[in-house]
Protein backbone atom coordinates (compact mmCIF):
# COMPACT_ATOMS: atom_id res chain seq x y z
CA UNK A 1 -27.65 247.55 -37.41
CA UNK A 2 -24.22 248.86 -37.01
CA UNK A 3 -22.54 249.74 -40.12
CA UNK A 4 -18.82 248.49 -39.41
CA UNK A 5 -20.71 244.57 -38.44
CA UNK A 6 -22.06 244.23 -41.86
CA UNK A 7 -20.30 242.36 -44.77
CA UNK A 8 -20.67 243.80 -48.02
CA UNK A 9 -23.71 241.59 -49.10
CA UNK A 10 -25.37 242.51 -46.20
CA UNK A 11 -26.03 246.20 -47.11
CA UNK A 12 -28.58 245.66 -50.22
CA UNK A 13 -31.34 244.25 -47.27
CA UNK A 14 -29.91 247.32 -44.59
CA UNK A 15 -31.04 249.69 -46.60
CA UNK A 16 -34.60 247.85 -47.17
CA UNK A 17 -35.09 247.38 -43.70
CA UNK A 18 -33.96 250.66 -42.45
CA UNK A 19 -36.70 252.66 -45.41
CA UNK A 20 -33.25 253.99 -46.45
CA UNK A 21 -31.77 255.84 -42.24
CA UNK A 22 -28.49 255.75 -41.25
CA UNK A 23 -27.83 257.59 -38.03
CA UNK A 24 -24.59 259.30 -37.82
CA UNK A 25 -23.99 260.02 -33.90
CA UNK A 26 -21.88 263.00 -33.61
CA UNK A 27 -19.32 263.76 -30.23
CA UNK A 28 -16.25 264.85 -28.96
CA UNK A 29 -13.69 264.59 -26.48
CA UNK A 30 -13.35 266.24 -23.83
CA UNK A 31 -13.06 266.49 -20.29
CA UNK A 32 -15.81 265.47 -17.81
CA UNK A 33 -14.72 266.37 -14.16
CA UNK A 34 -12.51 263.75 -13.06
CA UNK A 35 -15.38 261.07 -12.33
CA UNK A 36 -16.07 260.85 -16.46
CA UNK A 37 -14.21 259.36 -19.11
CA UNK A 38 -13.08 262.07 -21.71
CA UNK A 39 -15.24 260.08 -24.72
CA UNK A 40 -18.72 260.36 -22.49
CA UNK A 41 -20.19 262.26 -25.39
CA UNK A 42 -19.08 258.96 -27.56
CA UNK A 43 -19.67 256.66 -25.08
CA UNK A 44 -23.44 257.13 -24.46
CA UNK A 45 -24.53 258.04 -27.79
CA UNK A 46 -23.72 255.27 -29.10
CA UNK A 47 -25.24 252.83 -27.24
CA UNK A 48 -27.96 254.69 -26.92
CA UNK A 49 -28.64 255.08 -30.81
CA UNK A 50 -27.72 251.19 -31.18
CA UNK A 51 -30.54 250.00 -28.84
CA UNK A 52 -32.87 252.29 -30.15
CA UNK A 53 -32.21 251.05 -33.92
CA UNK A 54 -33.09 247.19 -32.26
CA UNK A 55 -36.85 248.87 -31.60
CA UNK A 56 -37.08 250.56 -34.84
CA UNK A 57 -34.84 249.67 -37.84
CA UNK A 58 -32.11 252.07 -38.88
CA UNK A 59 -28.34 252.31 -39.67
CA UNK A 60 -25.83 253.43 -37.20
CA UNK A 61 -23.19 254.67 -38.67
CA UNK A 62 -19.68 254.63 -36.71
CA UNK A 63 -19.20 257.04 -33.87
CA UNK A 64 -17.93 261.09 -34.66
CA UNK A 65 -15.05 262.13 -32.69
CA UNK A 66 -14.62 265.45 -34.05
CA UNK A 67 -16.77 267.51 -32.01
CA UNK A 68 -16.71 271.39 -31.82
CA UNK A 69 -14.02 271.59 -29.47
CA UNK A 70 -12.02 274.64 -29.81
CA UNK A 71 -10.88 275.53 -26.10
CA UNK A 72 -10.03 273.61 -22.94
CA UNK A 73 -7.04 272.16 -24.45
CA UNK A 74 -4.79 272.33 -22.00
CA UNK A 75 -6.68 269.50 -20.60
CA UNK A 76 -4.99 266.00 -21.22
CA UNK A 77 -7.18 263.66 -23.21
CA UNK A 78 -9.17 266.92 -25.20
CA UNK A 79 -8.85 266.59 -29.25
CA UNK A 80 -9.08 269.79 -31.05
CA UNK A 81 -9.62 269.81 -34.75
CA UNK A 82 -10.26 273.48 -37.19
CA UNK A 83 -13.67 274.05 -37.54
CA UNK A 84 -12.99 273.92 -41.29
CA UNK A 85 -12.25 270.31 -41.23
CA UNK A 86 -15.15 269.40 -39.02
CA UNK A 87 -17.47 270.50 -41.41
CA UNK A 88 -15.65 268.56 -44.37
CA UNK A 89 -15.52 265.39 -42.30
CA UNK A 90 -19.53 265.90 -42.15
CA UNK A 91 -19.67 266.99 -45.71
CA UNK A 92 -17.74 263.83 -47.40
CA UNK A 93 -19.31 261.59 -44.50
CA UNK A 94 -22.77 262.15 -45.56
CA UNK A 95 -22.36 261.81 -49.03
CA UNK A 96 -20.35 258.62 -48.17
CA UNK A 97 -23.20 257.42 -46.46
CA UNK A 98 -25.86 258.36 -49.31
CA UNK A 99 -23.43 257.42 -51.83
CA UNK A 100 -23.70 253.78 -50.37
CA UNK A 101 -27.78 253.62 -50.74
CA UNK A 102 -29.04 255.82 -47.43
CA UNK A 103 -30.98 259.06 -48.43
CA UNK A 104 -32.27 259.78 -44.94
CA UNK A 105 -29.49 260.78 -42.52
CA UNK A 106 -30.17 261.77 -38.98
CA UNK A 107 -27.48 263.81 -36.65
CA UNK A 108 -27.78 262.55 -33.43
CA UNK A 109 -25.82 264.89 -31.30
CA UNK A 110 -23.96 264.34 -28.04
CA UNK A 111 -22.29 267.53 -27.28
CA UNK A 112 -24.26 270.37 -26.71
CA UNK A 113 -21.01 272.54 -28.26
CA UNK A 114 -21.80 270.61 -31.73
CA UNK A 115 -25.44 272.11 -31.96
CA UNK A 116 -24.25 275.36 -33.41
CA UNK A 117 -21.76 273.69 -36.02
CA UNK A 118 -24.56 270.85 -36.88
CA UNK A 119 -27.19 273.91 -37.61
CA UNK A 120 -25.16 275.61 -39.92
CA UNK A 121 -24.23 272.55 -41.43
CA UNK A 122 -27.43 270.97 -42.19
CA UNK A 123 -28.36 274.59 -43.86
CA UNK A 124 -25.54 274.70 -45.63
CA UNK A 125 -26.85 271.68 -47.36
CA UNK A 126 -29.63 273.77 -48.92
CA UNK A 127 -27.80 275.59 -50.55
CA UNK A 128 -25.94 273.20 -52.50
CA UNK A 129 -29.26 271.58 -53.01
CA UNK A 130 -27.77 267.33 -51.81
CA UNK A 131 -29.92 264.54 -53.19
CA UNK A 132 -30.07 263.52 -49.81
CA UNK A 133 -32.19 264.75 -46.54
CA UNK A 134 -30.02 265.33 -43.19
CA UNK A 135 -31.62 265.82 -39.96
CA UNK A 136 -30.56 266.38 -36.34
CA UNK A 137 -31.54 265.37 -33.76
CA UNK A 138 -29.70 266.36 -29.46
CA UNK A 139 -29.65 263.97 -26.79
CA UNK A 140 -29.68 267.33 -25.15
CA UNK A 141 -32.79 267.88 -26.46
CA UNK A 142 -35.12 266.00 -23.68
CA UNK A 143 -32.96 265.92 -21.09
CA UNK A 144 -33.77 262.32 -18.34
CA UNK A 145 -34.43 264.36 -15.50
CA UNK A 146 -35.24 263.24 -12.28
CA UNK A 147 -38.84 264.59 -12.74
CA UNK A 148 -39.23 262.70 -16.02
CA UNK A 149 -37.76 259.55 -14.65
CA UNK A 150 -40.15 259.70 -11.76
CA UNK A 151 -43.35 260.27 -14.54
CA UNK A 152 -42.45 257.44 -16.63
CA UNK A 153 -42.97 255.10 -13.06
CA UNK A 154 -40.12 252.63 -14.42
CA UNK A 155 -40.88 249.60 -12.44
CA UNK A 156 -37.96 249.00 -12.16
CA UNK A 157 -37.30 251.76 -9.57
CA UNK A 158 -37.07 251.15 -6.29
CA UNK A 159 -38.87 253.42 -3.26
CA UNK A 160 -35.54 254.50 -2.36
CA UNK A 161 -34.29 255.03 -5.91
CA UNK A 162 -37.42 257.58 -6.04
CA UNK A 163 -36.55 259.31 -3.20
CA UNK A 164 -33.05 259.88 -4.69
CA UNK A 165 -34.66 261.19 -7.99
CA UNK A 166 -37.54 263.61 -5.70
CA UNK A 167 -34.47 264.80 -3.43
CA UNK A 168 -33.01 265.79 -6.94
CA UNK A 169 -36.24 267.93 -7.12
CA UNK A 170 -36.57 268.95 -4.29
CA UNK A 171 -33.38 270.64 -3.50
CA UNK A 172 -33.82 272.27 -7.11
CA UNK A 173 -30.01 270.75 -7.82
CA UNK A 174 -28.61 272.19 -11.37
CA UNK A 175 -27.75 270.58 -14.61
CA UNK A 176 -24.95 271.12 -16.33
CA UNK A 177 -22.06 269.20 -17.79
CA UNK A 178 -20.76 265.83 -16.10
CA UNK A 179 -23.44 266.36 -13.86
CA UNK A 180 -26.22 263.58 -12.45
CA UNK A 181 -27.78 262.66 -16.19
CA UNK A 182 -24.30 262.30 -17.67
CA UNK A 183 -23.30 260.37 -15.08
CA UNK A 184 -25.97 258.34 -15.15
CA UNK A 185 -26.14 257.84 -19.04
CA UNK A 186 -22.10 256.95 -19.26
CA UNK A 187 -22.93 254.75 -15.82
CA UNK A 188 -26.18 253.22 -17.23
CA UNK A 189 -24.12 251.93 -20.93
CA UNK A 190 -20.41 252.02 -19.55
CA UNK A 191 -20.37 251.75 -15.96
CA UNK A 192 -16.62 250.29 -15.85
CA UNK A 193 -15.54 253.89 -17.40
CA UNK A 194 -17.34 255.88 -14.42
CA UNK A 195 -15.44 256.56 -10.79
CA UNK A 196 -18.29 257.99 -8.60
CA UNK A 197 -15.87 258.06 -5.75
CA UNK A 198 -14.17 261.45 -7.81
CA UNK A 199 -17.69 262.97 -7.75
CA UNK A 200 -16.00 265.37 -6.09
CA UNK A 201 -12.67 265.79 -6.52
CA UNK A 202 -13.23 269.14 -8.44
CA UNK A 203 -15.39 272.51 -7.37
CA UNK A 204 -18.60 271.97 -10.06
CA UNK A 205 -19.53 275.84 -8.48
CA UNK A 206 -19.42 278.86 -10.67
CA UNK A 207 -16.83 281.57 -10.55
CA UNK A 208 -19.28 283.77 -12.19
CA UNK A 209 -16.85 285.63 -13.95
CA UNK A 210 -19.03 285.87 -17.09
CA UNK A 211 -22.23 286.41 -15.25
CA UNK A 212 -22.60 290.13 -16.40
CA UNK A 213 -21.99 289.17 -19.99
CA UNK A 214 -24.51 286.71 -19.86
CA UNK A 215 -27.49 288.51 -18.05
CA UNK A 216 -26.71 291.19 -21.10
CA UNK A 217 -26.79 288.46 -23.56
CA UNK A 218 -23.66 288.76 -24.50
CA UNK A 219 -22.15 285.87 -26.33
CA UNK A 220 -18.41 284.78 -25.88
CA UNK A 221 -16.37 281.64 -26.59
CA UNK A 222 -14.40 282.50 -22.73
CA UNK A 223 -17.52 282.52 -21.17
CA UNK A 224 -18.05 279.04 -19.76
CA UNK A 225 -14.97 277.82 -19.43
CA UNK A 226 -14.21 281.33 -16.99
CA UNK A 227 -17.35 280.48 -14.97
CA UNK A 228 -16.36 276.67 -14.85
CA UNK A 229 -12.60 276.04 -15.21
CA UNK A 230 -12.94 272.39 -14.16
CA UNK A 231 -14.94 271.36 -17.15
CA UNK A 232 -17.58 270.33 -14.56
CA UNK A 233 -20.98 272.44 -14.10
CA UNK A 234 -24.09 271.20 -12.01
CA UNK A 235 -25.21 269.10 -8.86
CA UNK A 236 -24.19 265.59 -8.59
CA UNK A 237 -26.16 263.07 -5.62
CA UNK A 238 -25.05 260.13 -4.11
CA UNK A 239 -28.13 258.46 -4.88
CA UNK A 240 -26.53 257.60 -8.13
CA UNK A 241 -26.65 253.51 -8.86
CA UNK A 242 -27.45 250.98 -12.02
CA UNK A 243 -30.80 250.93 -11.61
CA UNK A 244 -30.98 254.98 -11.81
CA UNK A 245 -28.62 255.03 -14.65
CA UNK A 246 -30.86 252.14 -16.62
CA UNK A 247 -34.08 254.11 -16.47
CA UNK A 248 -31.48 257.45 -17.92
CA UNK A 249 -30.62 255.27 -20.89
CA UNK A 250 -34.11 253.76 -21.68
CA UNK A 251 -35.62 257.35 -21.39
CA UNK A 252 -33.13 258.14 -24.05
CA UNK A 253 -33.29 255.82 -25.93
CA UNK A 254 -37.37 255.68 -26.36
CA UNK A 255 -36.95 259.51 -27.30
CA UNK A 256 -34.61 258.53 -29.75
């Protein structure tokens, strides 16, 4: 169920159906190489959380924007709001949402930048003790990697599609961000939105400016965006095609 569909009479049998879950998906925009659309954190979070509330019942509540996005914005198309506001918009949101009958409230999380901010968040909540439970959940969280695609034997598959996904393996190519599994998940929900002909247009290689600081564990906002200054980290393939990209999204959206 999709919050912004339902007329106000609707929402009394919502919140029965649901047991009383709204999912809030949770972005942000940024840039994706030059093969993604900016809103790929949007994009494929929320179709994936709307198919998965058609298998088992729950609210989706509409899209977050506001992701923790704090750099990178010389890049046209980025939106950068103060972390201060972020965390009101998810303060007032939630209580919106409780306020309006849901007492079960799950973060789903597109942007592996927002796991920090949705962390402290959620324990914040503790403290001032809500009447409501919030949860989080990443897409991040079980990545659809080639290996996992290949385990789950989607029938759908085709020989050659496998030998795509165990070439993937094979050459031990890297994940990352705009890589093969966001491709595929943006591909696999908004294909129109995806130009695999600009796979690559821009180095996805390191610089490895940062490398030091991270083998020391030593934590800096620079570091990433020094070791990638394309906004683009990991191995693509040209394997890449609907059928790839379905079995992406339907991995995703049976974990969600």
């Amino acid at each position: 169920m999709l919050w912004e569909n339902l007329r106000e009479e609707e929402f009394d049998n919502a919140i029965k159906e649901s047991k009383g879950l709204c999912i809030l998906p949770v972005g942000c925009l940024e840039k994706h190489g030059q093969h993604l659309p900016v809103g790929t954190d949007v994009i494929h979070i929320t179709e994936i959380a709307k198919r998965a509330a058609e298998i088992e019942t729950a609210m989706v509540f509409p899209t977050m924007y506001f992701g923790e996005k704090t750099g990178a914005g010389e890049f046209k198309g980025t939106v950068i709001f103060s972390p201060e506001l972020r965390l009101q918009i998810l303060k007032e949101t939630c209580s919106e949402i409780y306020r309006n009958g849901f007492d079960k409230i799950l973060i789903y999380n597109g942007h592996g930048g927002n796991q920090s901010m949705i962390s402290y968040f959620s324990r914040g909540l503790l403290y001032e003790k809500t009447p409501y439970s919030v949860f989080d959940y990443s897409l991040g969280s079980d990545f659809a990697t080639p290996k996992k695609l290949l385990n789950e034997g989607y029938k759908y598959l085709t020989t050659e599609d496998r030998k795509v996904l165990q070439s993937y393996n094979d050459e031990k190519k890297r994940f990352g961000h705009a890589d093969f599994i966001e491709t595929g998940w943006v591909y696999g929900t908004r294909p129109e939105t995806v130009r695999l002909d600009k796979v690559y247009d821009e180095s996805h290689e390191s610089t490895h400016l940062f490398d030091d600081f991270n083998k020391l564990r030593i934590n800096t906002p620079f570091s990433w965006m020094a070791n990638f200054p394309n906004s683009y980290e990991g191995d693509m393939h040209d394997g890449m095609n609907e059928r790839i990209a379905r079995a992406m999204v339907d991995y995703s959206v049976g974990k969600l």
